[in-house]
Protein backbone atom coordinates (compact mmCIF):
# COMPACT_ATOMS: atom_id res chain seq x y z
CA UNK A 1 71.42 75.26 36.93
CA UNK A 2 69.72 72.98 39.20
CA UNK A 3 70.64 70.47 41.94
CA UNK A 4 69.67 66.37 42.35
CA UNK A 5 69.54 66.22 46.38
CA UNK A 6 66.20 66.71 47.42
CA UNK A 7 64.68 67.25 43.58
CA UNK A 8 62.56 64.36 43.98
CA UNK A 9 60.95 65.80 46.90
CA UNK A 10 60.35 69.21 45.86
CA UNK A 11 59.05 67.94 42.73
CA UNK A 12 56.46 66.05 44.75
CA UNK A 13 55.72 69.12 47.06
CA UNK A 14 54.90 71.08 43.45
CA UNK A 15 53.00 68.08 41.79
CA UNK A 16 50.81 68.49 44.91
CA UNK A 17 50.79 71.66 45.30
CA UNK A 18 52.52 72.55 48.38
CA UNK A 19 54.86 74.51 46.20
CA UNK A 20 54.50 76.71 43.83
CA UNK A 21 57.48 77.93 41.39
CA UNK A 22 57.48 81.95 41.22
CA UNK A 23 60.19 84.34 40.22
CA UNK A 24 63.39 84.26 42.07
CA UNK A 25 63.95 87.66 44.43
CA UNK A 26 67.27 87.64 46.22
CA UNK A 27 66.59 91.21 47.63
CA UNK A 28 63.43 89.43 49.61
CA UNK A 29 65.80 86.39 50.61
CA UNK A 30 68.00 88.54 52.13
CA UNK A 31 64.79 90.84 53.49
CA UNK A 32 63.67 87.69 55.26
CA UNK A 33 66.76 86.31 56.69
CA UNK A 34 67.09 90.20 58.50
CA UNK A 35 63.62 90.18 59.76
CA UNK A 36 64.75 86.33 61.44
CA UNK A 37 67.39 87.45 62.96
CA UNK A 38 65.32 90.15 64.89
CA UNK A 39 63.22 87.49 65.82
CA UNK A 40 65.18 85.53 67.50
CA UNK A 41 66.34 88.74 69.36
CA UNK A 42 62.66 89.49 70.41
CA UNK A 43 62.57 85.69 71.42
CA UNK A 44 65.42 85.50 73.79
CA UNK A 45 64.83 89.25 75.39
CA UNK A 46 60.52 88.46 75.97
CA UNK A 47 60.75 85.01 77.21
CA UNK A 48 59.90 85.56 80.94
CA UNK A 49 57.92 88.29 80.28
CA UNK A 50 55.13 86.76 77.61
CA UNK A 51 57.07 83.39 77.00
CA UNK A 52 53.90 83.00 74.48
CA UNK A 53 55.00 85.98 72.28
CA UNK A 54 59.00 85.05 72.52
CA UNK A 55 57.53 81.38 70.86
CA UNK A 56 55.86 82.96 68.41
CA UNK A 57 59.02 84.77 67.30
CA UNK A 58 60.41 81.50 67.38
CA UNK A 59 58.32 80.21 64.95
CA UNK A 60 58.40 83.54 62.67
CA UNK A 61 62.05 83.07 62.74
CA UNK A 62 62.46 79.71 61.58
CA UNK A 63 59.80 80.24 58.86
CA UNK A 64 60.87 83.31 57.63
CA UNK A 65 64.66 81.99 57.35
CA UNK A 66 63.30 78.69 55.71
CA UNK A 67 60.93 80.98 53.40
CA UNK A 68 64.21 82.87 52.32
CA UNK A 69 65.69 79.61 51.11
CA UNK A 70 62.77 78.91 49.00
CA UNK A 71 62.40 82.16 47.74
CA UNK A 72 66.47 82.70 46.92
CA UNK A 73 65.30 79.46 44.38
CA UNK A 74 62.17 80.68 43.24
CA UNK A 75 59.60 78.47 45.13
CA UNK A 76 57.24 79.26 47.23
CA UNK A 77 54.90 77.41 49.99
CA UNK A 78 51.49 77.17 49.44
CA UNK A 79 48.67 77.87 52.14
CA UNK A 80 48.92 74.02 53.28
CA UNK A 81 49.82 73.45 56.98
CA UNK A 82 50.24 75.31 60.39
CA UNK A 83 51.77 75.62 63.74
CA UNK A 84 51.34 74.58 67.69
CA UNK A 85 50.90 77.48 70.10
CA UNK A 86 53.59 76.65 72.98
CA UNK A 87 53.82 79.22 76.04
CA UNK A 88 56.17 77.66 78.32
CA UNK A 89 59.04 79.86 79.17
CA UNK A 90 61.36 76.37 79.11
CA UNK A 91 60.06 75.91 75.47
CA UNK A 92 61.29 78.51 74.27
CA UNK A 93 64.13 78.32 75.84
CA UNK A 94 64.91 74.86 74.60
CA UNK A 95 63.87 75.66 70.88
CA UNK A 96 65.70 78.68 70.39
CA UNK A 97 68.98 77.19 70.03
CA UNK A 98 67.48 75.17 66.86
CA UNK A 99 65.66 78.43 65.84
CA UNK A 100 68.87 80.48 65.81
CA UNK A 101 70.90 77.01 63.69
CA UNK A 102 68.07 77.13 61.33
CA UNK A 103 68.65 80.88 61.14
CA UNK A 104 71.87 80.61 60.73
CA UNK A 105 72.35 77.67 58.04
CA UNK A 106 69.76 79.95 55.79
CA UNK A 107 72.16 82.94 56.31
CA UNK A 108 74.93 80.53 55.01
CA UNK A 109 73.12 78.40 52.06
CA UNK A 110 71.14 81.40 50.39
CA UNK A 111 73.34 83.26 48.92
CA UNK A 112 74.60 79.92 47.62
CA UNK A 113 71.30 77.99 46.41
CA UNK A 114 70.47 78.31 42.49
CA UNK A 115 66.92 78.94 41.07
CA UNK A 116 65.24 75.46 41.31
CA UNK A 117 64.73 74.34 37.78
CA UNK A 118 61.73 71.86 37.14
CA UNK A 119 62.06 68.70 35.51
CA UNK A 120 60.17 68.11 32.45
């Protein structure tokens, strides 16, 4: 089973190798969608005190929930790309809101999303 939305996109991202199709694992999906949801608890309780470190567990959150999407469908990212460092308390105050919706749409759409299926 596979799905149209979005196919053309990630077969792009794995014709240039910014994705890379690997065995399905639920049981790490799930893994990394727990270990987000801790992060956004270290990022909301360490912003004043090291605003740097409560961004960086922004960040971790978001990619770890997004990584558990890929990985409930049996994609992975490649090595391509990277991040800003941010250290302003206010940043991370304003981003963790979208951290924690990211966070929370991957809690809702992985146990839902089928193994991505390549076109031939």
């Amino acid at each position: 089973m596979s799905w149209g939305k979005g196919q053309d996109v990630v077969e792009d991202l794995l014709t240039g190798e910014h994705l890379e199709q690997v065995p399905a694992n639920p049981d790490e999906a799930q893994y990394l969608l727990g270990r987000a949801r801790a992060h956004l608890g270290t990022a909301a309780r360490e912003v004043e005190a090291d605003p740097e470190i409560a961004y960086d567990a922004l960040y971790a959150a978001a990619r770890k929930a997004l990584t558990a999407v890929l990985r409930q469908q049996g994609l992975r990212q490649t090595r391509a790309g990277g991040h800003e460092a941010v250290i302003n308390p206010d940043d991370v105050l304003a981003d963790l809101p979208a951290a924690t919706a990211i966070v929370e749409a991957a809690e809702k759409v992985v146990p839902e999303m089928p193994v991505y299926v390549r076109r031939r």
